[in-house]
PDB file of N, CA and C in Angstrom:
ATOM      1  N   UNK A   1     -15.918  -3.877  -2.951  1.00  0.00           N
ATOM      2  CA  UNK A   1     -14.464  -3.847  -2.937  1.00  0.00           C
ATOM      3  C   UNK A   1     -13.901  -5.005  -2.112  1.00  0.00           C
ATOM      4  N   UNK A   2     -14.294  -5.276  -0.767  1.00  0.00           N
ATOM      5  CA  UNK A   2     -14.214  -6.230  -0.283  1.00  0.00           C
ATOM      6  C   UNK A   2     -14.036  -7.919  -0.879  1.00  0.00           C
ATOM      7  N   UNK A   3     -15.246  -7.881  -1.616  1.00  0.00           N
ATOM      8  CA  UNK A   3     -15.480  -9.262  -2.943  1.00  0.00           C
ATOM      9  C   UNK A   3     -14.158  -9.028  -3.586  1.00  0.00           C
ATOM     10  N   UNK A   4     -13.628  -8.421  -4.513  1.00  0.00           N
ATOM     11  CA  UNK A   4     -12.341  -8.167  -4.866  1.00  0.00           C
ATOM     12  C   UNK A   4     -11.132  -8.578  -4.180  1.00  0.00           C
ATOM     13  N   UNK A   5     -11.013  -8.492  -2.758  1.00  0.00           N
ATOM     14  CA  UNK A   5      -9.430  -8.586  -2.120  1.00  0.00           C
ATOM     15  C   UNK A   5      -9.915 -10.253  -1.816  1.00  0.00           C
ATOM     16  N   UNK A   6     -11.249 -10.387  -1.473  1.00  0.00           N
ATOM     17  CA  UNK A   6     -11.597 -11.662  -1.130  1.00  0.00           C
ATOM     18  C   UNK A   6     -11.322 -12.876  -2.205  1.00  0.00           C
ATOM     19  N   UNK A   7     -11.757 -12.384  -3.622  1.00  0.00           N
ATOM     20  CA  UNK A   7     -11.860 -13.359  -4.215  1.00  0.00           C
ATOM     21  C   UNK A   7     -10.142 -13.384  -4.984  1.00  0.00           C
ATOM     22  N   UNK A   8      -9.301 -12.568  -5.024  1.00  0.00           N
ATOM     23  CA  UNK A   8      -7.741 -12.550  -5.504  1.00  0.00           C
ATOM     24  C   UNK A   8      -6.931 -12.669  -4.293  1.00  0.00           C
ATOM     25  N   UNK A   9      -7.347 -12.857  -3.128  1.00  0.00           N
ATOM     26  CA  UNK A   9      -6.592 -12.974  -2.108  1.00  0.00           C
ATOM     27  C   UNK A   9      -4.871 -12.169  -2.342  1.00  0.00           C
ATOM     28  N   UNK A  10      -4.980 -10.921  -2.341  1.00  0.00           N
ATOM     29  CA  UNK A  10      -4.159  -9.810  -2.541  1.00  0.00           C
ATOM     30  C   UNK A  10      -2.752 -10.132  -1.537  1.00  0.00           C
ATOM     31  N   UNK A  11      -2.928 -10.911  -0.595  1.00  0.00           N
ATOM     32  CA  UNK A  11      -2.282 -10.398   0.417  1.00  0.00           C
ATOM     33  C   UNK A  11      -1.634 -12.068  -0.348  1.00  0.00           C
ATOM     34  N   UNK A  12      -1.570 -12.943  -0.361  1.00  0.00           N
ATOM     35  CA  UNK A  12      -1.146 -13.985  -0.650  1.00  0.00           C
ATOM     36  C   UNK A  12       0.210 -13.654  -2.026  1.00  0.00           C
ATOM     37  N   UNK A  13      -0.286 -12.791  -2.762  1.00  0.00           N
ATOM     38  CA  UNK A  13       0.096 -12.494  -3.894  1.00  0.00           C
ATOM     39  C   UNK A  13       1.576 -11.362  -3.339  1.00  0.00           C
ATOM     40  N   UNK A  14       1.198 -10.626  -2.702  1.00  0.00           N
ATOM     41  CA  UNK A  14       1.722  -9.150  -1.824  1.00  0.00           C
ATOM     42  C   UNK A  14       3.101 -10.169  -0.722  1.00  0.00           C
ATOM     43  N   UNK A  15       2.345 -11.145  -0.369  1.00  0.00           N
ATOM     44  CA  UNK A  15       3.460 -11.704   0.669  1.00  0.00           C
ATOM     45  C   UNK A  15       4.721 -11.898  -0.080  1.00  0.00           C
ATOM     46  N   UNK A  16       4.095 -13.409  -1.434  1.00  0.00           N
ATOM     47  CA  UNK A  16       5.152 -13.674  -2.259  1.00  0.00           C
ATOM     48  C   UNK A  16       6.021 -12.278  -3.109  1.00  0.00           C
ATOM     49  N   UNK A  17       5.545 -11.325  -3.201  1.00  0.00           N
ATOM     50  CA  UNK A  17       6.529 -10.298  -3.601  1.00  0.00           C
ATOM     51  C   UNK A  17       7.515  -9.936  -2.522  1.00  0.00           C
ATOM     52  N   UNK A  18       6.463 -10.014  -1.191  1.00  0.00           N
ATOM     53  CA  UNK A  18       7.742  -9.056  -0.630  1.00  0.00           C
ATOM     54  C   UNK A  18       8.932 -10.236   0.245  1.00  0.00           C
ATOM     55  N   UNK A  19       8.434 -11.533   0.131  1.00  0.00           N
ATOM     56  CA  UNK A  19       9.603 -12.641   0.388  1.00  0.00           C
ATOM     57  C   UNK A  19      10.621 -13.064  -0.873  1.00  0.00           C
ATOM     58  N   UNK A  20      10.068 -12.910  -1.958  1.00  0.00           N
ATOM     59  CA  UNK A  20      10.884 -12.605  -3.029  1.00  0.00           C
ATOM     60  C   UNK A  20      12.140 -11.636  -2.934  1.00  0.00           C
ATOM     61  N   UNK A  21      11.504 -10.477  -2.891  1.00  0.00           N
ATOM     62  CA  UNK A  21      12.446  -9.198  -2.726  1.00  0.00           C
ATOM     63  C   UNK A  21      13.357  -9.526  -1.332  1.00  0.00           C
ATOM     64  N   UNK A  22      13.151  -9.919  -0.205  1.00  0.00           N
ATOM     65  CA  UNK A  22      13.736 -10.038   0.821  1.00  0.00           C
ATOM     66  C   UNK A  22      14.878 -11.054   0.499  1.00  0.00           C
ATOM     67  N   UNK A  23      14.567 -11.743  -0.273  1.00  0.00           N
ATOM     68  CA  UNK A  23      15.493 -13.620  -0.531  1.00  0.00           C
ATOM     69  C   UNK A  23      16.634 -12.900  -1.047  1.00  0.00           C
ATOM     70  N   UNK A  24      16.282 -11.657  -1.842  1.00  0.00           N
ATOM     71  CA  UNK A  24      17.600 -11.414  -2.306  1.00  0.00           C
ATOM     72  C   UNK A  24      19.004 -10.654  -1.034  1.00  0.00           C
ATOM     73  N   UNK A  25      18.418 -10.051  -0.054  1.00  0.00           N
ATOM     74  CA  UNK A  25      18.868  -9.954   1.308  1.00  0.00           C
ATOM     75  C   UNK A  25      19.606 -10.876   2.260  1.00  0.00           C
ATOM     76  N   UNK A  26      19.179 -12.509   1.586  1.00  0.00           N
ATOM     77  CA  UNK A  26      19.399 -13.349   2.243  1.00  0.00           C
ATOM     78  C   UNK A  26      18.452 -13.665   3.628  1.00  0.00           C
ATOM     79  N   UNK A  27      17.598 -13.251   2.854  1.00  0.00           N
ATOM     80  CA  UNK A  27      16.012 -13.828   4.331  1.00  0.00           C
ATOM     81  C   UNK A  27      15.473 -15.169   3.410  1.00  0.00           C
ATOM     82  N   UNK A  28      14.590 -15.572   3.948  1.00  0.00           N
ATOM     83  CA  UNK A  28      13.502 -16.111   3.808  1.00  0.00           C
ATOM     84  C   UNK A  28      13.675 -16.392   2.009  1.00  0.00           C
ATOM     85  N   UNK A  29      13.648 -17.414   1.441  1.00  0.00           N
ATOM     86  CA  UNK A  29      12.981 -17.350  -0.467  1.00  0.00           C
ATOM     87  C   UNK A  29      12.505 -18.786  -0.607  1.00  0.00           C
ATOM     88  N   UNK A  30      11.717 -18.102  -1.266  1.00  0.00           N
ATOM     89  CA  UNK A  30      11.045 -19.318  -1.945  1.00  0.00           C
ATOM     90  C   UNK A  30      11.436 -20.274  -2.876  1.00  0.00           C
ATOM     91  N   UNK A  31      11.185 -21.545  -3.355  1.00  0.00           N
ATOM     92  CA  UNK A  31      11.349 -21.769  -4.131  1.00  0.00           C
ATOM     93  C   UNK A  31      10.699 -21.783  -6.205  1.00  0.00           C
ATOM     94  N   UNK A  32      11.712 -21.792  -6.769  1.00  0.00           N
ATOM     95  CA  UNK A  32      10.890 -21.559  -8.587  1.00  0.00           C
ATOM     96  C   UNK A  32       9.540 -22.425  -8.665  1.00  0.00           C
ATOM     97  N   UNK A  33       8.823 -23.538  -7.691  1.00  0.00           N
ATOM     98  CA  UNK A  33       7.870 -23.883  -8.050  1.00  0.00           C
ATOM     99  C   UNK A  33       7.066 -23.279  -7.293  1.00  0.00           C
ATOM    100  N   UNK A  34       7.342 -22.840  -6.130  1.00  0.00           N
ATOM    101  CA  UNK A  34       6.302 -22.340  -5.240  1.00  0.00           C
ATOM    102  C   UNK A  34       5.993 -20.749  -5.883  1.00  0.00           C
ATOM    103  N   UNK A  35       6.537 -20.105  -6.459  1.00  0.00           N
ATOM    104  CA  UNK A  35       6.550 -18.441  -6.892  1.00  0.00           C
ATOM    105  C   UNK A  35       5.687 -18.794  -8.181  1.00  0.00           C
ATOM    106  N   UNK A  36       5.871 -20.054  -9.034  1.00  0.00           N
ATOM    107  CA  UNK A  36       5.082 -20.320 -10.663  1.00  0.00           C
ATOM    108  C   UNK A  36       3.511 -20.516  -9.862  1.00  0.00           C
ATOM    109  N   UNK A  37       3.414 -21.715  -8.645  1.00  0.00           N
ATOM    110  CA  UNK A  37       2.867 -22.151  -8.383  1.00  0.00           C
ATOM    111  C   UNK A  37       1.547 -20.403  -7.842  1.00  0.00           C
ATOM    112  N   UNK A  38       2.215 -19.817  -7.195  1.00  0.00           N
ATOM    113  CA  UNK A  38       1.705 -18.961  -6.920  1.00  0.00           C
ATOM    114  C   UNK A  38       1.197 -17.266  -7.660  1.00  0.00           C
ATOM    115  N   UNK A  39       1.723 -17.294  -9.141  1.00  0.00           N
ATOM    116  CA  UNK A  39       1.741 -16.815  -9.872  1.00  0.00           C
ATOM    117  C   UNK A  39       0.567 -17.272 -10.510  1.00  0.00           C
ATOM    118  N   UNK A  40       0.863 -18.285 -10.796  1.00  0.00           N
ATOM    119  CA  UNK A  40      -0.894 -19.543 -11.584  1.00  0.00           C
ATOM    120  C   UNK A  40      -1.896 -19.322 -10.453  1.00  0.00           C
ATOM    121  N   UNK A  41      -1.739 -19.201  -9.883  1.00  0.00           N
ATOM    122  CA  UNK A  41      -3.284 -18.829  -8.901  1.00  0.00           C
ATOM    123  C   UNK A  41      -3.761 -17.352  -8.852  1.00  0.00           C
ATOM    124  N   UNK A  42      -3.121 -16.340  -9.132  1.00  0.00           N
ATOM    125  CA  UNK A  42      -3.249 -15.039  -8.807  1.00  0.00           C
ATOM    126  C   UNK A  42      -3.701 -15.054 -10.074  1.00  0.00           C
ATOM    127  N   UNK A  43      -3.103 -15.696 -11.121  1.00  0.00           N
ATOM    128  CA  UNK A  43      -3.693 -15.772 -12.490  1.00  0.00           C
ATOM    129  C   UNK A  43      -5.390 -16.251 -12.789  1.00  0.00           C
ATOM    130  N   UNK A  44      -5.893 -17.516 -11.939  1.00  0.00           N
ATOM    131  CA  UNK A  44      -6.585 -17.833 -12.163  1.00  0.00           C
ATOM    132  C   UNK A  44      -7.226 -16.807 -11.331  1.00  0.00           C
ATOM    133  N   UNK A  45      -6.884 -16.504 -10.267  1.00  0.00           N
ATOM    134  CA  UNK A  45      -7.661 -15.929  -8.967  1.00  0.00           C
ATOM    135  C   UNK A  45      -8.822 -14.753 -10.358  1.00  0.00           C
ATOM    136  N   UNK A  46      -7.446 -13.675 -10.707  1.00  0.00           N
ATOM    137  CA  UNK A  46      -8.068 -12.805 -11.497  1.00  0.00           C
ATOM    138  C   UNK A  46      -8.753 -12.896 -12.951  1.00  0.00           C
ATOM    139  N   UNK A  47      -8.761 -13.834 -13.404  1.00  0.00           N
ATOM    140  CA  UNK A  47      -9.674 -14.805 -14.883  1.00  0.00           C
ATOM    141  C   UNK A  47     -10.708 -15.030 -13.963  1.00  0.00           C
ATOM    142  N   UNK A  48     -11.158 -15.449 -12.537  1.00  0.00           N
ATOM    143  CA  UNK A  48     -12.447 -15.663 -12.433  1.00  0.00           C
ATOM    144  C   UNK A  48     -12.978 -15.106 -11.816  1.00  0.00           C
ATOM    145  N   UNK A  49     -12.145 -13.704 -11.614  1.00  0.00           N
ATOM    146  CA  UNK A  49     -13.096 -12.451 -10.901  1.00  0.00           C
ATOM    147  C   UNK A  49     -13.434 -11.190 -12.263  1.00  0.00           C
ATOM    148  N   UNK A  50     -12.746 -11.331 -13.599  1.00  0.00           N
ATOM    149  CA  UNK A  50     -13.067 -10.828 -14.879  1.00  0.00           C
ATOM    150  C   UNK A  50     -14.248 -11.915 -15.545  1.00  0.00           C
ATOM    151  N   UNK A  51     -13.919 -13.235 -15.243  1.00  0.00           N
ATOM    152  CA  UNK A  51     -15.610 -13.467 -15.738  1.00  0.00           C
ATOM    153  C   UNK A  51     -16.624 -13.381 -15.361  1.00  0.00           C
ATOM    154  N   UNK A  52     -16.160 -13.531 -13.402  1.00  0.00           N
ATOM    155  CA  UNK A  52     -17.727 -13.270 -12.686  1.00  0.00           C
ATOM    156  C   UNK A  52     -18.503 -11.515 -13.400  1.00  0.00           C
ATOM    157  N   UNK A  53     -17.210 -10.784 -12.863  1.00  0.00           N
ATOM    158  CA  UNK A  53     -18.286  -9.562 -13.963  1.00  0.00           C
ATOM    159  C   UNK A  53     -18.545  -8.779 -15.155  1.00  0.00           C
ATOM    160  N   UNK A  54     -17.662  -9.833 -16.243  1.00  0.00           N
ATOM    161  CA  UNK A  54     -18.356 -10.214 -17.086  1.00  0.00           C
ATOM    162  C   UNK A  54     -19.746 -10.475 -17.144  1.00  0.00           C
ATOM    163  N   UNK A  55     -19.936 -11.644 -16.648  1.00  0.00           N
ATOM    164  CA  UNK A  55     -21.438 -12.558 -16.646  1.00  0.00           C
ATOM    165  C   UNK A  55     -22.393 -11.741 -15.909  1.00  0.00           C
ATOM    166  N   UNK A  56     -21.573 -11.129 -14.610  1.00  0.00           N
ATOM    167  CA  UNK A  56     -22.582  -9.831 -13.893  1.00  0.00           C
ATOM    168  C   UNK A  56     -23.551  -8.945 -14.808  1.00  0.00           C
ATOM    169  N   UNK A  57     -22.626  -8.422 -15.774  1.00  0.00           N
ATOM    170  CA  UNK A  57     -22.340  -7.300 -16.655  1.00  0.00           C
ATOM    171  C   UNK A  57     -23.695  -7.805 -17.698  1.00  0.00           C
ATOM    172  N   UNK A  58     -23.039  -8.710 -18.455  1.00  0.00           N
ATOM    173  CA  UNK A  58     -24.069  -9.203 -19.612  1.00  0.00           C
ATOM    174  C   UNK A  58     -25.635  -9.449 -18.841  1.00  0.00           C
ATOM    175  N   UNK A  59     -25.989  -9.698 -17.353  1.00  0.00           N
ATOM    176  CA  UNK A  59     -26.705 -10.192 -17.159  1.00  0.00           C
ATOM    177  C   UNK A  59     -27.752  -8.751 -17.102  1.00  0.00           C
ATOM    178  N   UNK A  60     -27.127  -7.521 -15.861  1.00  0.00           N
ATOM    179  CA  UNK A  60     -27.457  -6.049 -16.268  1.00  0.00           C
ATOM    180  C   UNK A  60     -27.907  -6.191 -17.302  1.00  0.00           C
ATOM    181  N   UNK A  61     -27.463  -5.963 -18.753  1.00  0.00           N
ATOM    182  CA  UNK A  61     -27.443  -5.321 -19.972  1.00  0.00           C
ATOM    183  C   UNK A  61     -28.352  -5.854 -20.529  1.00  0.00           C
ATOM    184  N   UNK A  62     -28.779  -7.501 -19.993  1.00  0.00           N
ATOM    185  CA  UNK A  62     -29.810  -8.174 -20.837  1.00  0.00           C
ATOM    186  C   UNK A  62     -31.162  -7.552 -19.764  1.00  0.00           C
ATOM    187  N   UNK A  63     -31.314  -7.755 -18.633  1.00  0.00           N
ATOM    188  CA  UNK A  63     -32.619  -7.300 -17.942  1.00  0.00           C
ATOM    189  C   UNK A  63     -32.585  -6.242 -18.441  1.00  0.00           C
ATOM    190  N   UNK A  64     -32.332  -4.963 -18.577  1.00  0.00           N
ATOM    191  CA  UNK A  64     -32.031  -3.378 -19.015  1.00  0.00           C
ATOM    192  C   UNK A  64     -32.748  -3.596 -20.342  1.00  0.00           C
ATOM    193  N   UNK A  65     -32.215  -4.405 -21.218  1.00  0.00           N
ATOM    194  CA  UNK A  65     -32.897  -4.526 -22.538  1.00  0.00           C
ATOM    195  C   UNK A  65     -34.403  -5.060 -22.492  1.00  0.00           C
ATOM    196  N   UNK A  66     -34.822  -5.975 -21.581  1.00  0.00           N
ATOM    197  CA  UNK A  66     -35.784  -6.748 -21.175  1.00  0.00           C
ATOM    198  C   UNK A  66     -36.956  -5.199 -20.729  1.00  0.00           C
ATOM    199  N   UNK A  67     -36.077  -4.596 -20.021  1.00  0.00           N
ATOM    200  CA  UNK A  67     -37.394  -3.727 -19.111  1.00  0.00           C
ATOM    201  C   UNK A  67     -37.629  -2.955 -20.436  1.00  0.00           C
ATOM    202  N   UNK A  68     -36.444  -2.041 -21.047  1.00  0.00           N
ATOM    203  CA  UNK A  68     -36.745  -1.193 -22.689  1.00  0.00           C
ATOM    204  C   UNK A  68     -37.442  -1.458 -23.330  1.00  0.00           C
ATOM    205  N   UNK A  69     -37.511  -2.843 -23.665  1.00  0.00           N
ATOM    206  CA  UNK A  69     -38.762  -3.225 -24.934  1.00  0.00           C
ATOM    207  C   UNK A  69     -40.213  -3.458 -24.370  1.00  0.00           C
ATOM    208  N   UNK A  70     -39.847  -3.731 -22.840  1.00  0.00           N
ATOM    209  CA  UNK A  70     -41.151  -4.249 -22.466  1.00  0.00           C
ATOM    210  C   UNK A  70     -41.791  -2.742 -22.271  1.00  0.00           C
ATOM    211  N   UNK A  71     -41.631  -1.674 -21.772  1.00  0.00           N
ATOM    212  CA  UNK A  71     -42.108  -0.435 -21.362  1.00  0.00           C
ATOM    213  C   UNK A  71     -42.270   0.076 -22.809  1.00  0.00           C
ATOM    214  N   UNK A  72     -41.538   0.074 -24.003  1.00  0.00           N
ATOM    215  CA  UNK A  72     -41.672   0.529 -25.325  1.00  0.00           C
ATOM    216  C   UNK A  72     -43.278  -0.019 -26.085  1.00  0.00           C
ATOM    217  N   UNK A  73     -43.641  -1.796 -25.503  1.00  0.00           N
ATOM    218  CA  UNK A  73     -44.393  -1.660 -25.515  1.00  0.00           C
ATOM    219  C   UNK A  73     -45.566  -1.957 -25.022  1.00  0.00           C
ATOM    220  N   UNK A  74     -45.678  -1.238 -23.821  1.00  0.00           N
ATOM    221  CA  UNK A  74     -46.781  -0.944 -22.954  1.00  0.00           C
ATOM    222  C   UNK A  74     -47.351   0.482 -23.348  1.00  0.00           C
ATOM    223  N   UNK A  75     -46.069   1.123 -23.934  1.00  0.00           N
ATOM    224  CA  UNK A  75     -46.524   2.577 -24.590  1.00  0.00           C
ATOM    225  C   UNK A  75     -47.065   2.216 -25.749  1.00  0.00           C
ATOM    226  N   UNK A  76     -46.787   2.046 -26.706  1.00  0.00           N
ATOM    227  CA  UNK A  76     -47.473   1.183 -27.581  1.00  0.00           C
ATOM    228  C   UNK A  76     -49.227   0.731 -27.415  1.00  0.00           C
ATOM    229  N   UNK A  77     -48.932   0.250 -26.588  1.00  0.00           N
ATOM    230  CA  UNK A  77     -50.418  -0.476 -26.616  1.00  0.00           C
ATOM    231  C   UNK A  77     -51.271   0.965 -25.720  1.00  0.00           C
TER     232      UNK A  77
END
């Protein structure tokens, strides 16, 4: 779970919402490139924590298949 907040940096994402919401108060706002700018990263952040386990995933599923056939045939023989 940790790997998760680490690799989307949650709190980066969490700040810009809640300085957003505040700007309208008249605190603190950001500007339209810095909120896109930071939007495109939370974007990428999470595309390369869905492919890491992805690739995790496929990698499981292929050893798993690897040990099945190999034990299928050791019975076999």
């Amino acid at each position: 779970m940790a790997q998760i907040y680490e690799i989307l940096n949650i709190r980066e994402y969490d700040n810009f919402y809640c300085e957003n919401r505040l700007g309208n108060q008249g605190e603190k706002t950001l500007d339209f490139r810095l909120r896109l700018r930071l939007r495109q990263r939370f974007r990428l952040r999470l595309r390369l924590l869905f492919d890491s386990l992805y690739t995790q995933t496929l990698q499981l599923s292929n050893s798993q298949t690897f040990q099945l056939s190999h034990s299928q045939t050791l019975k076999l023989n």
